[in-house]
C-alpha atoms as a PDB file:
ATOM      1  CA  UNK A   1     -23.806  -1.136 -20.890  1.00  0.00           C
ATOM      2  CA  UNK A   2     -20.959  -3.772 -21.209  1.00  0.00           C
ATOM      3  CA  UNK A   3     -20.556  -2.802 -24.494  1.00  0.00           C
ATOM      4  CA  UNK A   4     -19.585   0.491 -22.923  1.00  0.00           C
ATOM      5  CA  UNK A   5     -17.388  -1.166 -20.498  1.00  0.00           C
ATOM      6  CA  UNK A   6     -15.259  -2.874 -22.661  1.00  0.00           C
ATOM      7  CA  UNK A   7     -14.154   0.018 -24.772  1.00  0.00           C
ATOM      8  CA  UNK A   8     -13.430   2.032 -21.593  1.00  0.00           C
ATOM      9  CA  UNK A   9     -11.454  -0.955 -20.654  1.00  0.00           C
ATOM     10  CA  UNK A  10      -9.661  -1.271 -24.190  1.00  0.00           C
ATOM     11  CA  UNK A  11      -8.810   2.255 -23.835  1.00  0.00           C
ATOM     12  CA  UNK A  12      -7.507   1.694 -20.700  1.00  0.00           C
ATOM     13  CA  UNK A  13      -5.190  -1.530 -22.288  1.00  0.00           C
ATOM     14  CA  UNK A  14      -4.024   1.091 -24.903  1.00  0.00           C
ATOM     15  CA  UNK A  15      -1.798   3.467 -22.101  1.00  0.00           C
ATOM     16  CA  UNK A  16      -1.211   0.626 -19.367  1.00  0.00           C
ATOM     17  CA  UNK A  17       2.524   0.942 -19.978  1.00  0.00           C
ATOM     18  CA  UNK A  18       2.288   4.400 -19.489  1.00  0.00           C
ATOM     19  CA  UNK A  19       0.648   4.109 -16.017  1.00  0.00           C
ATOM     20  CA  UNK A  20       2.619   1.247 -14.855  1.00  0.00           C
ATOM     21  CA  UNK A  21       5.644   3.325 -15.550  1.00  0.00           C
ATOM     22  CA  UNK A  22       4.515   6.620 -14.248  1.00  0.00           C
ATOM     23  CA  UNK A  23       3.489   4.590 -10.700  1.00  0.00           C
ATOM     24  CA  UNK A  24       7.052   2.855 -11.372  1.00  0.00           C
ATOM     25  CA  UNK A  25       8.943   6.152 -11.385  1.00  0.00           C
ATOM     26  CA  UNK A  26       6.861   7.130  -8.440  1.00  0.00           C
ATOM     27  CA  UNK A  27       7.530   4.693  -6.319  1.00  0.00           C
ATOM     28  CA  UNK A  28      11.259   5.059  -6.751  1.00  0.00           C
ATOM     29  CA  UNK A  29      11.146   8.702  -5.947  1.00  0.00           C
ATOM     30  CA  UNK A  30       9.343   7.485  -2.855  1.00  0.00           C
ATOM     31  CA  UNK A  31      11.522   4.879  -1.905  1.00  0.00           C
ATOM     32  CA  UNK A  32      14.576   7.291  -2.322  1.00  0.00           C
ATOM     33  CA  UNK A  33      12.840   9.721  -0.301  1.00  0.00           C
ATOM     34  CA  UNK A  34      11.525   7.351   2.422  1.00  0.00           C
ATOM     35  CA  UNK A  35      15.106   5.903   2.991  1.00  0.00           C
ATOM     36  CA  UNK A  36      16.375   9.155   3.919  1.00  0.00           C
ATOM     37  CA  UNK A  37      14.417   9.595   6.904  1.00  0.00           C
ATOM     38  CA  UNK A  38      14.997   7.520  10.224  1.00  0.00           C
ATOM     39  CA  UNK A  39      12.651   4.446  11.455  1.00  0.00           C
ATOM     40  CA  UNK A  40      10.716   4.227   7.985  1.00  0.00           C
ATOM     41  CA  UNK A  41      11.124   1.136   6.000  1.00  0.00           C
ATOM     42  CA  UNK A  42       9.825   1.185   2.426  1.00  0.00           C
ATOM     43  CA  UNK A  43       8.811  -2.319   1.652  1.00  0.00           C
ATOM     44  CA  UNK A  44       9.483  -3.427  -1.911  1.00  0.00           C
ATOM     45  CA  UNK A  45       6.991  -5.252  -3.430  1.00  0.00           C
ATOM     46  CA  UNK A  46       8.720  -6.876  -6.173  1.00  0.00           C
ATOM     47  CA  UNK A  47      10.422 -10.073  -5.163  1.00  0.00           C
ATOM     48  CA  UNK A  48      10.380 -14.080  -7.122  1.00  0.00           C
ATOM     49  CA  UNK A  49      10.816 -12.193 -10.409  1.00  0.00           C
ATOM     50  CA  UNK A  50       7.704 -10.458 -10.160  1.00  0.00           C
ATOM     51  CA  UNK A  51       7.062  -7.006 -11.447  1.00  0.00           C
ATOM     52  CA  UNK A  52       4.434  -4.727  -8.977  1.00  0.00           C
ATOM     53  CA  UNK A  53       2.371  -2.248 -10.100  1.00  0.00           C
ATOM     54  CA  UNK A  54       2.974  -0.385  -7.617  1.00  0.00           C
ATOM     55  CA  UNK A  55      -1.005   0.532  -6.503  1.00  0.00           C
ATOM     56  CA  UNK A  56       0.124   0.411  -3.253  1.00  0.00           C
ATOM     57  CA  UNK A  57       3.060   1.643  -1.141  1.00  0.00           C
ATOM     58  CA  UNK A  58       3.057   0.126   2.092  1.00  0.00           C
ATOM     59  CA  UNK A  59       5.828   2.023   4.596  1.00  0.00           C
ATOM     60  CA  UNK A  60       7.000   0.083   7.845  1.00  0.00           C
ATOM     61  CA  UNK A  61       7.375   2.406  10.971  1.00  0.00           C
ATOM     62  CA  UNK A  62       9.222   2.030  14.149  1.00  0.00           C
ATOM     63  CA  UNK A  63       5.884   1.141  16.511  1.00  0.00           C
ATOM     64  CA  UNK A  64       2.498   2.248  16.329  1.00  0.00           C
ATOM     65  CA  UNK A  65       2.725   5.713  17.887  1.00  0.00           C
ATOM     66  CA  UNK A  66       5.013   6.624  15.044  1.00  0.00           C
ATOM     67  CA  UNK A  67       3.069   5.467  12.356  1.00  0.00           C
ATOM     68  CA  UNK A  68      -0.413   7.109  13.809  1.00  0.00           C
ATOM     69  CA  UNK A  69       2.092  10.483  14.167  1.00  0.00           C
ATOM     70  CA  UNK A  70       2.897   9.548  10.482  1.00  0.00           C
ATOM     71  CA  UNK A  71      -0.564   9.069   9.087  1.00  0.00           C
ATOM     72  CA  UNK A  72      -1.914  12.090  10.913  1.00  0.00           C
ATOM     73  CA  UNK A  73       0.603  14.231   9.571  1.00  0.00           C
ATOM     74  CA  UNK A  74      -0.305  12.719   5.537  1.00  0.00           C
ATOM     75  CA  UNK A  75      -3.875  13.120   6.215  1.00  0.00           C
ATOM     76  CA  UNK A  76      -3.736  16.501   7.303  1.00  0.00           C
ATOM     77  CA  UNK A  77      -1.728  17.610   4.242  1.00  0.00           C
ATOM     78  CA  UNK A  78      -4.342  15.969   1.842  1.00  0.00           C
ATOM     79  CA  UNK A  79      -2.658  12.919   1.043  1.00  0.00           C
ATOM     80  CA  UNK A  80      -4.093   9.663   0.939  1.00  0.00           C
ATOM     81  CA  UNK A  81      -2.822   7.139   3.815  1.00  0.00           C
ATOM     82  CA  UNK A  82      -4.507   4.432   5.884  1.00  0.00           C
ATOM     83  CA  UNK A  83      -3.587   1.667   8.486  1.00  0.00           C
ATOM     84  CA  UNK A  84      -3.637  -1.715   6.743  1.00  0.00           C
ATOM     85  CA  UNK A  85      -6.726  -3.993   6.706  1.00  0.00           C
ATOM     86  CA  UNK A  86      -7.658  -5.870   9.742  1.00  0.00           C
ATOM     87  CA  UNK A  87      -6.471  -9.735   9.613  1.00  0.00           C
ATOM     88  CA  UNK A  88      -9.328 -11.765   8.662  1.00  0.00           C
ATOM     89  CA  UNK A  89      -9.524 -13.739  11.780  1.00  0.00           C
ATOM     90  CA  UNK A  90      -9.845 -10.311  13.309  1.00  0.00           C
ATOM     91  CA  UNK A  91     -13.211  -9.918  11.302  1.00  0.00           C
ATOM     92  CA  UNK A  92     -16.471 -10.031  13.312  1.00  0.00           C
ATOM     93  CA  UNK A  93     -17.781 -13.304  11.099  1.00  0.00           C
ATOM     94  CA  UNK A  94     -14.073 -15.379  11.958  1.00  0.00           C
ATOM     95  CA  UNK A  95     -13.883 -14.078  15.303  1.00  0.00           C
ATOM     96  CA  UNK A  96     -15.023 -17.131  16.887  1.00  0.00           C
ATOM     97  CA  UNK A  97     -12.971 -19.536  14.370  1.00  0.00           C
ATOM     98  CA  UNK A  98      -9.979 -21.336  15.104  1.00  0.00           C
ATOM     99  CA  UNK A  99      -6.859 -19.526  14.143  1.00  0.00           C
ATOM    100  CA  UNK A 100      -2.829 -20.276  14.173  1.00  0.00           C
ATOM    101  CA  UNK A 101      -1.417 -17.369  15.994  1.00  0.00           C
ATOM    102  CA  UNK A 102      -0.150 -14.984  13.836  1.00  0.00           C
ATOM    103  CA  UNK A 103       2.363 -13.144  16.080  1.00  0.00           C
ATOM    104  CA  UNK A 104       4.134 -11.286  13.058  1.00  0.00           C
ATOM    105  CA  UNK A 105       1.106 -10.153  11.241  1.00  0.00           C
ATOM    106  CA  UNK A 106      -0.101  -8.840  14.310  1.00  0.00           C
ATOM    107  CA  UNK A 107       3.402  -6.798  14.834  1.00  0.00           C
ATOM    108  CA  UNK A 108       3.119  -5.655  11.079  1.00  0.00           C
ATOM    109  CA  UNK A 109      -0.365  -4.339  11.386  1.00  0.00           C
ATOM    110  CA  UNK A 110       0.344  -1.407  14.369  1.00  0.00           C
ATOM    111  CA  UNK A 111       3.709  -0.740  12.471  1.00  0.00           C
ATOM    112  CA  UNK A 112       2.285  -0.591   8.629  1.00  0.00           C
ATOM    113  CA  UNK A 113       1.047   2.400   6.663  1.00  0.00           C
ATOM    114  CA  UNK A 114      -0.774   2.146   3.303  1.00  0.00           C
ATOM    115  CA  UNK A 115      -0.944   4.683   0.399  1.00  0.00           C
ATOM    116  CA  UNK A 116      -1.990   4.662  -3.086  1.00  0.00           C
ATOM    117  CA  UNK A 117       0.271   6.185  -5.431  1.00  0.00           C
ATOM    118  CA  UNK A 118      -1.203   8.703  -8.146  1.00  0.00           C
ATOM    119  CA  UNK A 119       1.137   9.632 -11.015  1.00  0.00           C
ATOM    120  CA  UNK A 120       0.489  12.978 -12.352  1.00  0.00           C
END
């Protein structure tokens, strides 16, 4: 079975420009599209000379009854969205750990909305 792997993952190697443009593209049509529309923030994901590869979008709303509206509406019309993962001091096995507060990752997590983007 590795043996199996590894040529599905040099095939894979052989078109990753191709995807990591396609999802580029994408994500530019998304962030032109997202800018257009009042009280949603794209957040870019390239920053320190870093490149993404753009697996994720992640789109800031105004508060947390917007982005629910937001995700409800996405989910309904069959496309993938999600709220963010929970904060890992929020996870039953840290729960009783010390923590730092974390005031703005709390504020981030009712106002963030994650998708996947899928090039055709």
């Amino acid at each position: 079975m590795p043996n199996i792997n590894a040529a599905l993952l040099l095939g894979q190697f052989q078109n990753i420009d191709k995807y990591l443009l396609s999802k580029k593209i994408l994500f530019e049509k998304y962030s032109r599209l997202i800018s257009q529309v009042d009280g949603l923030h794209l957040i870019d994901s390239n920053f320190d000379g870093r490149e993404s590869n753009n697996w994720l979008i992640s789109v800031l709303c105004k508060n947390e009854i917007e982005r629910n509206e937001l995700l409800d509406y996405l989910n309904k019309n069959h496309i993938f969205a999600r709220k963010p993962w929970d904060l890992l001091n929020q996870l039953p096995p840290y729960r009783n750990c010390y923590s730092s507060p974390l005031p703005v990752s709390e504020e981030y997590l009712e106002k963030l909305l994650i998708s996947r983007v899928f090039p055709s």
